[in-house]
C-alpha atoms as a PDB file:
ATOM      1  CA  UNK A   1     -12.859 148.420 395.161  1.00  0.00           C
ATOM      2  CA  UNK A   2     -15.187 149.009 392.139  1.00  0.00           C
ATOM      3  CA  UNK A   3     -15.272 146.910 389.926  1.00  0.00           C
ATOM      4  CA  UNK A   4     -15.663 147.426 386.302  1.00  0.00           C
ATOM      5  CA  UNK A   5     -18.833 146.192 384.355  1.00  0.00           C
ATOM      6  CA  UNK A   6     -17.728 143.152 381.960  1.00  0.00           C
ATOM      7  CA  UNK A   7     -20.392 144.505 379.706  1.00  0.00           C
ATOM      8  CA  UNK A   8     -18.371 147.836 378.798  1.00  0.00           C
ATOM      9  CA  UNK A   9     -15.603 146.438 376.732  1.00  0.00           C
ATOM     10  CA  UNK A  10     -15.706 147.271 373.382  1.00  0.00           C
ATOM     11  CA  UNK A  11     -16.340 143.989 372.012  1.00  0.00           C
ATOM     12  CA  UNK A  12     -19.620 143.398 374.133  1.00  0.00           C
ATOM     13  CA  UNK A  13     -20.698 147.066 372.818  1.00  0.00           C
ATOM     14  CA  UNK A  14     -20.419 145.775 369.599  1.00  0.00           C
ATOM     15  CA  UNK A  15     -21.929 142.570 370.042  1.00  0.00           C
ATOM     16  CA  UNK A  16     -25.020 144.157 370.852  1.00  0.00           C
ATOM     17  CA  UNK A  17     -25.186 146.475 367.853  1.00  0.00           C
ATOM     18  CA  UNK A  18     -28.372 146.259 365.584  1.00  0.00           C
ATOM     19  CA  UNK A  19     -26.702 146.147 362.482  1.00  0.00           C
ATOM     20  CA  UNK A  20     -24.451 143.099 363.163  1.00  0.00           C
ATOM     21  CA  UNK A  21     -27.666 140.862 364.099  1.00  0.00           C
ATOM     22  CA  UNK A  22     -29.180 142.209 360.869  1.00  0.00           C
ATOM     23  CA  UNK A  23     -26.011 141.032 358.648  1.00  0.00           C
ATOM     24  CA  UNK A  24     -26.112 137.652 360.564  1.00  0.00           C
ATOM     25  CA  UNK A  25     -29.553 137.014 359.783  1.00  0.00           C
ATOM     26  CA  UNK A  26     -29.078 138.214 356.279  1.00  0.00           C
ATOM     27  CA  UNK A  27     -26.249 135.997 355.991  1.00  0.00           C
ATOM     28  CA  UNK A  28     -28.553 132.778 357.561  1.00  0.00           C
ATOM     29  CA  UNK A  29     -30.984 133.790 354.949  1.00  0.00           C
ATOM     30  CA  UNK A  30     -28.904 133.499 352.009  1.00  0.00           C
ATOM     31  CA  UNK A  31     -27.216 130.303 352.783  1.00  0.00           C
ATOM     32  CA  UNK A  32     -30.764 128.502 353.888  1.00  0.00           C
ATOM     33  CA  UNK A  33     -31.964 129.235 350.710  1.00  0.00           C
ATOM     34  CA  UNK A  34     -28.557 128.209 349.107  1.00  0.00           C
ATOM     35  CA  UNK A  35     -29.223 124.910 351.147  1.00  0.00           C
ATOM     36  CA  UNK A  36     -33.076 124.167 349.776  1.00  0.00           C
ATOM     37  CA  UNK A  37     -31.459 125.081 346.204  1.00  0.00           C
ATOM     38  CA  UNK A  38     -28.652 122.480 346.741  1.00  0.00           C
ATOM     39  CA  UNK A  39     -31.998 119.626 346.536  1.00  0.00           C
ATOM     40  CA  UNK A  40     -34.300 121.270 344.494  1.00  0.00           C
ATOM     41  CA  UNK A  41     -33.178 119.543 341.054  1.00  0.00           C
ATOM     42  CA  UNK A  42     -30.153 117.913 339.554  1.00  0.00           C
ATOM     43  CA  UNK A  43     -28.922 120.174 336.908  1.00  0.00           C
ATOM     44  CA  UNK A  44     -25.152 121.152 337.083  1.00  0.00           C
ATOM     45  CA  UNK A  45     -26.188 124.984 336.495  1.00  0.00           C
ATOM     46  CA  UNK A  46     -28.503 125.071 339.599  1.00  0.00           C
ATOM     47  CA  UNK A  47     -25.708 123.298 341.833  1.00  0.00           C
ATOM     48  CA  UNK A  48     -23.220 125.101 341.005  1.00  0.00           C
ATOM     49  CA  UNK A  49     -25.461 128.550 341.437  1.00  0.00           C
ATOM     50  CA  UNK A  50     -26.621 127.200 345.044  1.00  0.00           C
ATOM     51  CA  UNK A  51     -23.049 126.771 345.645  1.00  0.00           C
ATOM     52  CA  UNK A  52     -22.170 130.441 344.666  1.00  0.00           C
ATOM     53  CA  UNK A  53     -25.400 131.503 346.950  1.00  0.00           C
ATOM     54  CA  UNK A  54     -24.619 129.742 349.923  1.00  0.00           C
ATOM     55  CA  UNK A  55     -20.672 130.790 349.984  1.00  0.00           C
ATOM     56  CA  UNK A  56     -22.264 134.572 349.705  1.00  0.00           C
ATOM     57  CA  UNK A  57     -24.338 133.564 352.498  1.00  0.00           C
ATOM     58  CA  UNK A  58     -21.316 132.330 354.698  1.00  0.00           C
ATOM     59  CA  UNK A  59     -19.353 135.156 354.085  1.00  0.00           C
ATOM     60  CA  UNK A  60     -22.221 137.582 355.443  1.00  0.00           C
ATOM     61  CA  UNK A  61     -22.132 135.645 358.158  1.00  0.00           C
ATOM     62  CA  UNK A  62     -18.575 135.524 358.657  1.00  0.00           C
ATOM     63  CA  UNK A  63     -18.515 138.996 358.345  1.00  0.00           C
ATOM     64  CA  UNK A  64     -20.577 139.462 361.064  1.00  0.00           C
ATOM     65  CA  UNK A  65     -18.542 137.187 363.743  1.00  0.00           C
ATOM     66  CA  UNK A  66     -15.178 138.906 362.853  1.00  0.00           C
ATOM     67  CA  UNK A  67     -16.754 142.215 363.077  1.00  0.00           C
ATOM     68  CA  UNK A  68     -17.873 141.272 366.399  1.00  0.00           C
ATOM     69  CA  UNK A  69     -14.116 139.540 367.606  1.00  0.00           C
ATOM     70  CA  UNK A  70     -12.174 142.008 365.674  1.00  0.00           C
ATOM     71  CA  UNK A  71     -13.296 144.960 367.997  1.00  0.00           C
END
């Protein structure tokens, strides 16, 4: 019997697209700097903006891990 590569499914295709790596490391990107924004003073204006930018962040990342399970 032959047996079928595990590597074929659809999923694993997808998991090894270019594109999804470059959204995921997009995404890491954005919510590091996010992160090193969330310490860099303590005005109410620049938390709540490194807030906003690391929630972008996370959902380029998310983005990236459903695209990848969704397929």
């Amino acid at each position: 019997m032959e047996k079928k590569p595990i590597y074929s499914t659809k999923s694993m295709q997808n998991a090894n697209d270019l594109g999804i790596y470059k959204t995921l490391l997009l995404g890491i990107v954005i919510a590091t700097v996010g992160v090193f924004l969330r310490f860099a003073g303590e005005s109410s204006t620049l938390s709540l903006i490194s807030w906003l930018i690391l929630f972008v962040g996370a959902a380029f990342c998310f983005k990236a891990v459903f695209k990848i399970l969704g397929s």
